[in-house]
C-alpha atoms as a PDB file:
ATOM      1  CA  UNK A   1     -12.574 -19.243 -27.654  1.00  0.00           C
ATOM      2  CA  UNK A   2     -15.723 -19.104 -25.374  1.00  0.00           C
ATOM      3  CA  UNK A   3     -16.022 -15.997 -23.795  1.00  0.00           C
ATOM      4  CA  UNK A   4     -17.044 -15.799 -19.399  1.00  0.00           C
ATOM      5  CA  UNK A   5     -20.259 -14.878 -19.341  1.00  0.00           C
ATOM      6  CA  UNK A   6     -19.122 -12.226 -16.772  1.00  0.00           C
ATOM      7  CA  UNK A   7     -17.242 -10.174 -19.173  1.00  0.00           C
ATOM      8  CA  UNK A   8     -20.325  -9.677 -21.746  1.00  0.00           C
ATOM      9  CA  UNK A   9     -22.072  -5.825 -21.747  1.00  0.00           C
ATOM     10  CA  UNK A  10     -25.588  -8.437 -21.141  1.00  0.00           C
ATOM     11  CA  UNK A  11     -24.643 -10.078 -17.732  1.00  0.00           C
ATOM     12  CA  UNK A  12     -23.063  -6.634 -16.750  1.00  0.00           C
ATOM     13  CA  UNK A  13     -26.325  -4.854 -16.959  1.00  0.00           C
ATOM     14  CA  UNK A  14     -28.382  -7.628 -15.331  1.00  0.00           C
ATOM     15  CA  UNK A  15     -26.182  -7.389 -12.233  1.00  0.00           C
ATOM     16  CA  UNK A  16     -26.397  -4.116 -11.976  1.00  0.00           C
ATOM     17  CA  UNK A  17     -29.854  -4.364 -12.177  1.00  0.00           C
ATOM     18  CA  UNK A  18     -29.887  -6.849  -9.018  1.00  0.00           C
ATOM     19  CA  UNK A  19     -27.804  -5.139  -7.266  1.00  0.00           C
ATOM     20  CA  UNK A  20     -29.888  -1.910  -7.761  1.00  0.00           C
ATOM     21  CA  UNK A  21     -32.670  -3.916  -6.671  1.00  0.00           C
ATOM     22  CA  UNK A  22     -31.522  -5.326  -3.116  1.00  0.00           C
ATOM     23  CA  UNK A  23     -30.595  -1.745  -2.519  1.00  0.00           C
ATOM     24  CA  UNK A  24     -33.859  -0.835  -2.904  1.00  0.00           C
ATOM     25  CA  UNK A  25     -35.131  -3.865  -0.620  1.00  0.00           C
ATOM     26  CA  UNK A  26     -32.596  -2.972   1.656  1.00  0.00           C
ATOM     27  CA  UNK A  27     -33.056   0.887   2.285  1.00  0.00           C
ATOM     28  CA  UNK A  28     -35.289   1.175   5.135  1.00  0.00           C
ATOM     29  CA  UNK A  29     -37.597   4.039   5.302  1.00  0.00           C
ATOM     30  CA  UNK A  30     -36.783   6.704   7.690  1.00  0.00           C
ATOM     31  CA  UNK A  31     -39.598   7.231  10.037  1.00  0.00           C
ATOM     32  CA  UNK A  32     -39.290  10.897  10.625  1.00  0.00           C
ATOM     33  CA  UNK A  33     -38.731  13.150   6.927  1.00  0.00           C
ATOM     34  CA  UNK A  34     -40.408  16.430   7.778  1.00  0.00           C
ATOM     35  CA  UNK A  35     -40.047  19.340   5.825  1.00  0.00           C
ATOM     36  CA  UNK A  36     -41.177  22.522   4.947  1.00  0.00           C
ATOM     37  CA  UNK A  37     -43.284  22.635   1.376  1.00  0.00           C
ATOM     38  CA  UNK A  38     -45.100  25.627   1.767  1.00  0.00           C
ATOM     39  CA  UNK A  39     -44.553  29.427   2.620  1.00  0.00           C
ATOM     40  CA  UNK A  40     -46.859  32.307   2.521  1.00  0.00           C
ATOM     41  CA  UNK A  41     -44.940  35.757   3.795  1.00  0.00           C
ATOM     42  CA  UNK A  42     -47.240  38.006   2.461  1.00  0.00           C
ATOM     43  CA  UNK A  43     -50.768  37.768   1.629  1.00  0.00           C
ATOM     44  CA  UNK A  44     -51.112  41.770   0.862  1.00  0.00           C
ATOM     45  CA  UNK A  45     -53.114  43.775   2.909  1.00  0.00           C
ATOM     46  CA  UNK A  46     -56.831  41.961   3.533  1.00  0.00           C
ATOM     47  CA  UNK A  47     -55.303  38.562   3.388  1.00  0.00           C
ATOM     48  CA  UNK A  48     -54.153  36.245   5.864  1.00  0.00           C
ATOM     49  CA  UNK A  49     -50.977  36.226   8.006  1.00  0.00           C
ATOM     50  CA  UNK A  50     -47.591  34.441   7.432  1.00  0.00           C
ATOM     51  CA  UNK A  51     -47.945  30.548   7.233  1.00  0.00           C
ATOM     52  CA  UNK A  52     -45.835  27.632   6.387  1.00  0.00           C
ATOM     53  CA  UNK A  53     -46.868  24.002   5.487  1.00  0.00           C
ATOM     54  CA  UNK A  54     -44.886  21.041   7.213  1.00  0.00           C
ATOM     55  CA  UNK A  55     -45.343  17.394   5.214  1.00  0.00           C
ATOM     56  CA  UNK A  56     -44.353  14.320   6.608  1.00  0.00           C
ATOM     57  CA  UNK A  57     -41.996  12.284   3.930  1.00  0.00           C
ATOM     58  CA  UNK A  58     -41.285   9.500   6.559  1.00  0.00           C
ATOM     59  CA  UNK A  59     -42.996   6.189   6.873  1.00  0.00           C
ATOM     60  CA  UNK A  60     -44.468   6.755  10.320  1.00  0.00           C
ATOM     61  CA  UNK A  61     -46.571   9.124  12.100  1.00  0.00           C
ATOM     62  CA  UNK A  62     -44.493  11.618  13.820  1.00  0.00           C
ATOM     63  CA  UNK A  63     -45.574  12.964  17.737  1.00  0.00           C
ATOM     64  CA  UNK A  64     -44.692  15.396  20.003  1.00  0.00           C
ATOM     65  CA  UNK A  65     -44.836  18.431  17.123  1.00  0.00           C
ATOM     66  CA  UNK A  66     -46.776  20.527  20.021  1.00  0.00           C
ATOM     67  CA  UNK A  67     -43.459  20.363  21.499  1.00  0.00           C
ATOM     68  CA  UNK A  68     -41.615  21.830  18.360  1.00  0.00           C
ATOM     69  CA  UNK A  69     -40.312  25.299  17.905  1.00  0.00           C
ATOM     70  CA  UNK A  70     -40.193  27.466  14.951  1.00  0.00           C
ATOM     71  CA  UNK A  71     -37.516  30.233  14.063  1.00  0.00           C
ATOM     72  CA  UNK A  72     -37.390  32.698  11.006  1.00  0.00           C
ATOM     73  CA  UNK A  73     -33.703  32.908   8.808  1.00  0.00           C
ATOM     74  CA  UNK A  74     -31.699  34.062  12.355  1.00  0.00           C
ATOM     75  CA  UNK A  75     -32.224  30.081  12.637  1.00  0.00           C
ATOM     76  CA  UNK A  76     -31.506  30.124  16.438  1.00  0.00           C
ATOM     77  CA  UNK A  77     -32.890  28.088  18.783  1.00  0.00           C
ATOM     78  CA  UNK A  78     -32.882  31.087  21.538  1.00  0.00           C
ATOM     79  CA  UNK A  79     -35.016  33.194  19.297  1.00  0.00           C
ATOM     80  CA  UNK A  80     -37.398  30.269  18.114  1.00  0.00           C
ATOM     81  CA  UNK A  81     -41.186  30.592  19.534  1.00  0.00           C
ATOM     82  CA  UNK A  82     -43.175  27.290  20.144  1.00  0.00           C
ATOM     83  CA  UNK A  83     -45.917  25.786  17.789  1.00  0.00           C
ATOM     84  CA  UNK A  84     -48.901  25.946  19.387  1.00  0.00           C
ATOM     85  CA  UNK A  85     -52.587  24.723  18.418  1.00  0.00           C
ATOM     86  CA  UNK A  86     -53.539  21.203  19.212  1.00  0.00           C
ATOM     87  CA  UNK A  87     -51.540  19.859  16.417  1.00  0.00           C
ATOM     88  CA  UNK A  88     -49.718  17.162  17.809  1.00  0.00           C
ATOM     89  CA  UNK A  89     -48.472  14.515  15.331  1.00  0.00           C
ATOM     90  CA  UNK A  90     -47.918  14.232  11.383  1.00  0.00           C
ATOM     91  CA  UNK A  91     -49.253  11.065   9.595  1.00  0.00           C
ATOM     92  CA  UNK A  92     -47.108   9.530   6.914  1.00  0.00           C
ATOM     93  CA  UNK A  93     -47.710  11.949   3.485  1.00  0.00           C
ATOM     94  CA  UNK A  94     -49.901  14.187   5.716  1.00  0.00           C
ATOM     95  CA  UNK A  95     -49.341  17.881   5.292  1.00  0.00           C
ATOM     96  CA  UNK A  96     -49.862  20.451   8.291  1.00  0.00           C
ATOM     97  CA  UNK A  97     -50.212  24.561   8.270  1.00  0.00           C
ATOM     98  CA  UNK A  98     -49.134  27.204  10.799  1.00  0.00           C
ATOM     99  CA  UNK A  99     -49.862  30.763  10.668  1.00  0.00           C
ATOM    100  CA  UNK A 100     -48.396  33.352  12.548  1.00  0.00           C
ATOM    101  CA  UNK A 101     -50.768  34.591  15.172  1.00  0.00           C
ATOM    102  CA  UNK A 102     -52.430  38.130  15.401  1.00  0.00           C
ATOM    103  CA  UNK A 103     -55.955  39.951  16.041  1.00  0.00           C
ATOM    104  CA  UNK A 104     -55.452  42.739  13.507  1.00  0.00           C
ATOM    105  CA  UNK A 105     -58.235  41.329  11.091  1.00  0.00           C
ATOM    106  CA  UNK A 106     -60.244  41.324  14.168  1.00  0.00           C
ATOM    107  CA  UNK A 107     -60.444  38.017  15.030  1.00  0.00           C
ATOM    108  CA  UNK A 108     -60.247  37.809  19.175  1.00  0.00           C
ATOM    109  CA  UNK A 109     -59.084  34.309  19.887  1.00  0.00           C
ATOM    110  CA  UNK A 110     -56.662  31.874  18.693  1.00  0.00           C
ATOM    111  CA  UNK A 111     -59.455  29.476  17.954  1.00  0.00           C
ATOM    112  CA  UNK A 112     -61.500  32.188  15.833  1.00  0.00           C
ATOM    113  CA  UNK A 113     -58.394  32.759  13.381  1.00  0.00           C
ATOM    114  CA  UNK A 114     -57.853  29.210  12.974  1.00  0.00           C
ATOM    115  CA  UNK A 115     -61.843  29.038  11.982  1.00  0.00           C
ATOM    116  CA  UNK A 116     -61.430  32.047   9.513  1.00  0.00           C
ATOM    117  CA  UNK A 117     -58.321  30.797   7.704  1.00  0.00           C
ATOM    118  CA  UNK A 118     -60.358  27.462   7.084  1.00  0.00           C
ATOM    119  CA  UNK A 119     -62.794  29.301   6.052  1.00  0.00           C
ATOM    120  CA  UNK A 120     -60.582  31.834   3.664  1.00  0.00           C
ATOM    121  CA  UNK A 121     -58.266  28.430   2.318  1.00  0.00           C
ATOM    122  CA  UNK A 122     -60.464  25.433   1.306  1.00  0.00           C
ATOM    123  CA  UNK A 123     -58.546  22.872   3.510  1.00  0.00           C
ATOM    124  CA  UNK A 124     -58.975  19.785   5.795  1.00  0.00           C
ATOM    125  CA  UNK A 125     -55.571  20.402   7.067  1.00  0.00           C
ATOM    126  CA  UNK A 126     -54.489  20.479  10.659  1.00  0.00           C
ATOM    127  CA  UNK A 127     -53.917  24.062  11.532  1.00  0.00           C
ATOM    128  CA  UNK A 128     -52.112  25.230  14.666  1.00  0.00           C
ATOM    129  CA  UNK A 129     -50.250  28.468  15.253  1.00  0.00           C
ATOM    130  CA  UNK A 130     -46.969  30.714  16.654  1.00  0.00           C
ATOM    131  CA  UNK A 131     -47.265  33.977  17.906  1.00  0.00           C
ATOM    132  CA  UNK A 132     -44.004  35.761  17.096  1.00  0.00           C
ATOM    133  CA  UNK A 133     -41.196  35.620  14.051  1.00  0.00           C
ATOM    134  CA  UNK A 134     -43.281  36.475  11.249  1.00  0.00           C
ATOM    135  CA  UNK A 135     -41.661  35.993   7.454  1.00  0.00           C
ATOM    136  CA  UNK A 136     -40.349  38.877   5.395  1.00  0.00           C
ATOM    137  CA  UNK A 137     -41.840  39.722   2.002  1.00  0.00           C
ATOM    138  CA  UNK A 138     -38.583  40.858   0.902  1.00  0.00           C
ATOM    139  CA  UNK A 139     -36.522  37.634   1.395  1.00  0.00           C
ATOM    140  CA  UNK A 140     -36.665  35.495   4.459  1.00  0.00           C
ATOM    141  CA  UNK A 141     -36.258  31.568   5.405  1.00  0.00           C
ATOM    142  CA  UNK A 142     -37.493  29.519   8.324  1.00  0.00           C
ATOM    143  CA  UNK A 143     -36.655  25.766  10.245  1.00  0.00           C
ATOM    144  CA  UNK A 144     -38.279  23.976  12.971  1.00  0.00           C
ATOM    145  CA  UNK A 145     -36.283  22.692  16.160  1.00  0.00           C
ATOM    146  CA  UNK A 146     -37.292  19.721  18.440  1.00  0.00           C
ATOM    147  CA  UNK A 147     -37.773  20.645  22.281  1.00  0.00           C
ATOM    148  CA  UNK A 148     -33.883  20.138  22.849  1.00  0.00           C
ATOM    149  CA  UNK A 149     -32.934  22.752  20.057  1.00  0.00           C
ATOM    150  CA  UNK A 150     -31.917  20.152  17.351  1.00  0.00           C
ATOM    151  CA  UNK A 151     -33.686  20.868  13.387  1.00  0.00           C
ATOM    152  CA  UNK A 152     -36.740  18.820  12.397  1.00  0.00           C
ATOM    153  CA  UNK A 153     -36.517  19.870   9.002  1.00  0.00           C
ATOM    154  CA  UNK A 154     -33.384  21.660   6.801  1.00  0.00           C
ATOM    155  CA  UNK A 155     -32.734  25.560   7.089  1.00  0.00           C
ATOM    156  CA  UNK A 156     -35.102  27.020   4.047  1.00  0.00           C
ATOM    157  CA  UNK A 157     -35.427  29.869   2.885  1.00  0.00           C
ATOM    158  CA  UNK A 158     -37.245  31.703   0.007  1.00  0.00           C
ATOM    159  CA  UNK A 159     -36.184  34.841  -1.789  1.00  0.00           C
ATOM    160  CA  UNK A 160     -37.977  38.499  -2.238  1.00  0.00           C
ATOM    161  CA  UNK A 161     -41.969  38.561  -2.692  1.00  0.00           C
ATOM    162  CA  UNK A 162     -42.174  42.037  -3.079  1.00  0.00           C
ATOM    163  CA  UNK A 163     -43.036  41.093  -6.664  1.00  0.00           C
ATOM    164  CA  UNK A 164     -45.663  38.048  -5.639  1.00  0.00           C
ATOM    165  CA  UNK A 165     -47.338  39.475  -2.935  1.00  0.00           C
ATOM    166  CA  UNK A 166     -50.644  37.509  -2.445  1.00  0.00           C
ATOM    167  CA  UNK A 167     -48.372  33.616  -4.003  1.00  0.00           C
ATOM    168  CA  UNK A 168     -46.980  31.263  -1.600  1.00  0.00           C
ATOM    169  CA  UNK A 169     -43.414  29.601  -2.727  1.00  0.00           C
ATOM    170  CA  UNK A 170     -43.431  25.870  -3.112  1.00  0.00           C
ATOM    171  CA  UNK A 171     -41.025  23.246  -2.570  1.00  0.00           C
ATOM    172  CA  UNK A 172     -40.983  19.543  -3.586  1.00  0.00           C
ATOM    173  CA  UNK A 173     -39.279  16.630  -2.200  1.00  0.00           C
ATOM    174  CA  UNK A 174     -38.292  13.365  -3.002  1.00  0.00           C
ATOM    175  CA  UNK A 175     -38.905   9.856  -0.844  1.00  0.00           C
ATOM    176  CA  UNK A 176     -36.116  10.695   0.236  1.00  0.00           C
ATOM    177  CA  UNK A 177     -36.596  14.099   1.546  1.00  0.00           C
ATOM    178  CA  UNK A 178     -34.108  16.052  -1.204  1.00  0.00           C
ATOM    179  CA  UNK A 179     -35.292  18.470  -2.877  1.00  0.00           C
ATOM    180  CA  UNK A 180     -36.976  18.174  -6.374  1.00  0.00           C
ATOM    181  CA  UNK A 181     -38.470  21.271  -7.248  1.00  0.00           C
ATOM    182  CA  UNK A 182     -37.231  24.548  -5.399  1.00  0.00           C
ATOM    183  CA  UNK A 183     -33.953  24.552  -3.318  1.00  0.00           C
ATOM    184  CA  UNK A 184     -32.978  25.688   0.101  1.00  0.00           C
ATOM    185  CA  UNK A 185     -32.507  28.877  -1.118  1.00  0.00           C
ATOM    186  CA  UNK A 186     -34.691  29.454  -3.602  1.00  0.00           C
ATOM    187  CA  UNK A 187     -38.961  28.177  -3.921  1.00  0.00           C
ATOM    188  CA  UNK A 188     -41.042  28.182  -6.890  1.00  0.00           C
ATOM    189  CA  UNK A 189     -43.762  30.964  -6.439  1.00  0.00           C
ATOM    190  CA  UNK A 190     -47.467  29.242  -6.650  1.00  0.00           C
ATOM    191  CA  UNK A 191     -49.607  29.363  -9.698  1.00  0.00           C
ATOM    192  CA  UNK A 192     -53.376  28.565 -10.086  1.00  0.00           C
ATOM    193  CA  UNK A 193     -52.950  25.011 -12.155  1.00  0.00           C
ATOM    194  CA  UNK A 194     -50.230  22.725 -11.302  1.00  0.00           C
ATOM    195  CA  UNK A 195     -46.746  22.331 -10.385  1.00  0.00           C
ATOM    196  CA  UNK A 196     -44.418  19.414 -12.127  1.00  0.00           C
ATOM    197  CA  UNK A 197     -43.240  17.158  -9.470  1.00  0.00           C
ATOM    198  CA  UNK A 198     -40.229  15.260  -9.999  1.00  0.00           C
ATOM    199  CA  UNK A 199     -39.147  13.519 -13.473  1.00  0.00           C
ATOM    200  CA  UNK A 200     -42.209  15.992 -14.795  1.00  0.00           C
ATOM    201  CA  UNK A 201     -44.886  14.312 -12.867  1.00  0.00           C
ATOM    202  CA  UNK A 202     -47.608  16.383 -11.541  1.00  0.00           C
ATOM    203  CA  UNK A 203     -46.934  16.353  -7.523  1.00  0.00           C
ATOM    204  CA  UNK A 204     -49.227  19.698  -6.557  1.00  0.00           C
ATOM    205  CA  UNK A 205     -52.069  21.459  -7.603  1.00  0.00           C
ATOM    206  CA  UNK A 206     -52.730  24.676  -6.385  1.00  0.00           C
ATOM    207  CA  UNK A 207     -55.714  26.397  -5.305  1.00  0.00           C
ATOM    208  CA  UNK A 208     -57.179  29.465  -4.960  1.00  0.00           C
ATOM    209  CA  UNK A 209     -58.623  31.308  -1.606  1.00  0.00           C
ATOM    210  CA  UNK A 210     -62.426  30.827  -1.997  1.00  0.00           C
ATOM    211  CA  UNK A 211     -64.211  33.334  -4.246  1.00  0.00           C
ATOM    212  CA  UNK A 212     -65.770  35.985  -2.859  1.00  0.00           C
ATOM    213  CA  UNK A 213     -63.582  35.747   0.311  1.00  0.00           C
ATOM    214  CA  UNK A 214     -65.412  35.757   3.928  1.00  0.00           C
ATOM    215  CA  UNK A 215     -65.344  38.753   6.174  1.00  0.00           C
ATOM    216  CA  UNK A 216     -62.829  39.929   7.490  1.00  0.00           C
ATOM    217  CA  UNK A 217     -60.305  39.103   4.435  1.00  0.00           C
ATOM    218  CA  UNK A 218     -60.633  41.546   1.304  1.00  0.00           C
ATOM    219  CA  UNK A 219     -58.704  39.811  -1.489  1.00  0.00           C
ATOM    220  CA  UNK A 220     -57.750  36.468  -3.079  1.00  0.00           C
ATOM    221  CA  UNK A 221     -53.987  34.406  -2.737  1.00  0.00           C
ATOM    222  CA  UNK A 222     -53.084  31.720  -4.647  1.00  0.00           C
ATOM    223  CA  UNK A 223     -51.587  28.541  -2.410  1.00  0.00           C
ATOM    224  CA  UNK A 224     -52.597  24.937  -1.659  1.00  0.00           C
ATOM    225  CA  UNK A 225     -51.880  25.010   2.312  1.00  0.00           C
ATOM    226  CA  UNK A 226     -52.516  21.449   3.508  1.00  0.00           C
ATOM    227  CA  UNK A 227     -51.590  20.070   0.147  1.00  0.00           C
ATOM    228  CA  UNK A 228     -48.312  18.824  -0.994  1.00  0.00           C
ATOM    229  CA  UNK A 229     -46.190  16.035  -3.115  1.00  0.00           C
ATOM    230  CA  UNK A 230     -47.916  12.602  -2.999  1.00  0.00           C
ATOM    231  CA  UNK A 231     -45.515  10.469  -0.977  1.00  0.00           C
ATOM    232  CA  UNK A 232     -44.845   6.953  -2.686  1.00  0.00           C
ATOM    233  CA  UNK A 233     -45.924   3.933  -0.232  1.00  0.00           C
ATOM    234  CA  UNK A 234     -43.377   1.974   1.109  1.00  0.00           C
ATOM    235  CA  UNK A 235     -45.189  -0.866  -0.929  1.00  0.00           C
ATOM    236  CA  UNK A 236     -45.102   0.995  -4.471  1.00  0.00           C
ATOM    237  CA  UNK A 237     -41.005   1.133  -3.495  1.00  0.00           C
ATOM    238  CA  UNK A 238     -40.689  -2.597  -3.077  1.00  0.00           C
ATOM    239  CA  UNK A 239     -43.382  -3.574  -6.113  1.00  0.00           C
ATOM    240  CA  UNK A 240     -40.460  -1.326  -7.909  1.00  0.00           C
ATOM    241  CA  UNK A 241     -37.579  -3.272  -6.473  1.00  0.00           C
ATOM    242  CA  UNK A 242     -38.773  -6.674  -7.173  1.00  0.00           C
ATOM    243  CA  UNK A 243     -39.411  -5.769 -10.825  1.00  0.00           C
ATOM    244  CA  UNK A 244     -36.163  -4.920 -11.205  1.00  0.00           C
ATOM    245  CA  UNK A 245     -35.089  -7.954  -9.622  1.00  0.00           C
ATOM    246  CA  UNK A 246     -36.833 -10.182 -12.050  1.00  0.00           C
ATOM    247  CA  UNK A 247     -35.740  -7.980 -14.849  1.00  0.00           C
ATOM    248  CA  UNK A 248     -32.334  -8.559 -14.053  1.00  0.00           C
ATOM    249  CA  UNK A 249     -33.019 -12.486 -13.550  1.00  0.00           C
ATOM    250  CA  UNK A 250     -34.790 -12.578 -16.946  1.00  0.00           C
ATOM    251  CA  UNK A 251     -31.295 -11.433 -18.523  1.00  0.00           C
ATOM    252  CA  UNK A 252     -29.553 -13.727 -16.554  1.00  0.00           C
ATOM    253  CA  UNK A 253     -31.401 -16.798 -17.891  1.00  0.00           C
ATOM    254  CA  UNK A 254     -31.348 -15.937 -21.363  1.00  0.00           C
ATOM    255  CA  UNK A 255     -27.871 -15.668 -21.148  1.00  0.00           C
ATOM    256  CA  UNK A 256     -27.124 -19.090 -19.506  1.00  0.00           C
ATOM    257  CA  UNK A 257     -29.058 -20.184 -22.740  1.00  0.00           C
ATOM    258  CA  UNK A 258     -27.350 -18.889 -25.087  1.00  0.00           C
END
């Protein structure tokens, strides 16, 4: 008795492998993914202020984030202060830093703390501002509204850092913006090396604040503001697809053959 080809284990495997394919091909790539990968709510005394880091997982440039507001964990749009700075889009896989505005370190203008945190964290990174809502070393969260009140990114929060005062907490997403390392309620603190990524690849390394630090900051953090997980190209995703579509093809013909 010849058995239909569409009962073996073989031709089972290569359609799944099609199908899994065209989903792939499929999927379009949501232009607007931001999230929060970064938070810093306590950089001990001679540090900086409170800062987050917002990365852009989508597959366009975002605009109009000078029009964004930013709340702690009340997460209330009535409460939320705006983003301020000159930072007014997010490129695709570009990551952006906000501190939380204030002169105590002696720096007079917004402009002149936006100097000495460049100079303090080795970055390239867009840095803007708030003035207002700074985050809690023992336990806080943040998210960031559009001009109408609706969230840009999930409600995140991070847990105490009584006991890592002077280490950011991380978070790392996948393409498509889920989160692989760290959870909505719970980052991984920063450590000078690297941090696995997802399926144990290496997605961050961390720095250090620049050794000795510049006047006015007394002491060293550990952090990577302005750097987070690689974001895949929309290319690498369909290269990835189109293998598997041939794999599954290649199964196909062999079993025709037989």
């Amino acid at each position: 008795m010849r058995t239909n080809p569409a009962h073996t284990p073989s031709f089972r495997v290569a359609a799944a492998i099609a199908l899994a394919a065209v989903a792939l091909l499929a999927a379009p790539a949501s232009a607007q993914i931001i999230r929060v990968t970064e938070v810093m709510s306590s950089s001990g005394t001679g540090g900086t202020e409170d800062w987050f880091e917002l990365t852009n997982y989508g597959s366009s440039t975002v605009t109009g984030v000078d029009t964004w507001q930013y709340d702690d964990n009340s997460f209330s749009f009535a409460n939320s202060v705006p983003l301020e700075g000159g930072v007014t889009s997010i490129a695709p896989g570009e990551s952006v830093v906000f501190f939380e505005l204030n002169t105590t370190l002696g720096a007079p203008t917004p402009a002149q703390q936006v100097t000495n945190f460049k100079a303090y964290w080795p970055t390239t990174a867009q840095v803007g501002y708030h003035q207002g809502a700074g985050l809690s070393s023992n336990g806080d969260g943040l998210v960031i509204f559009d001009s109408t009140g609706i969230e840009i990114t999930p409600q995140t929060n991070f847990g105490s850092a009584v006991a890592t005062v002077g280490q950011s907490f991380y978070y790392s997403y996948n393409p498509n913006g889920d989160f692989v390392l760290g959870s909505s309620s719970d980052g991984v603190v920063s450590t000078v090396g690297t941090i696995p990524g997802e399926n144990g690849g290496i997605s961050q390394v961390t720095i250090q604040s620049v050794t000795p630090v510049p006047a006015p900051f007394t002491v060293t953090n550990i952090g990577s503001p302005g750097t987070a997980a690689v974001v895949p190209e929309p290319s690498t995703i369909a290269l990835a697809a189109a293998g598997l579509g041939i794999a599954g093809l290649g199964i196909r013909r062999r079993m025709r053959k037989a």
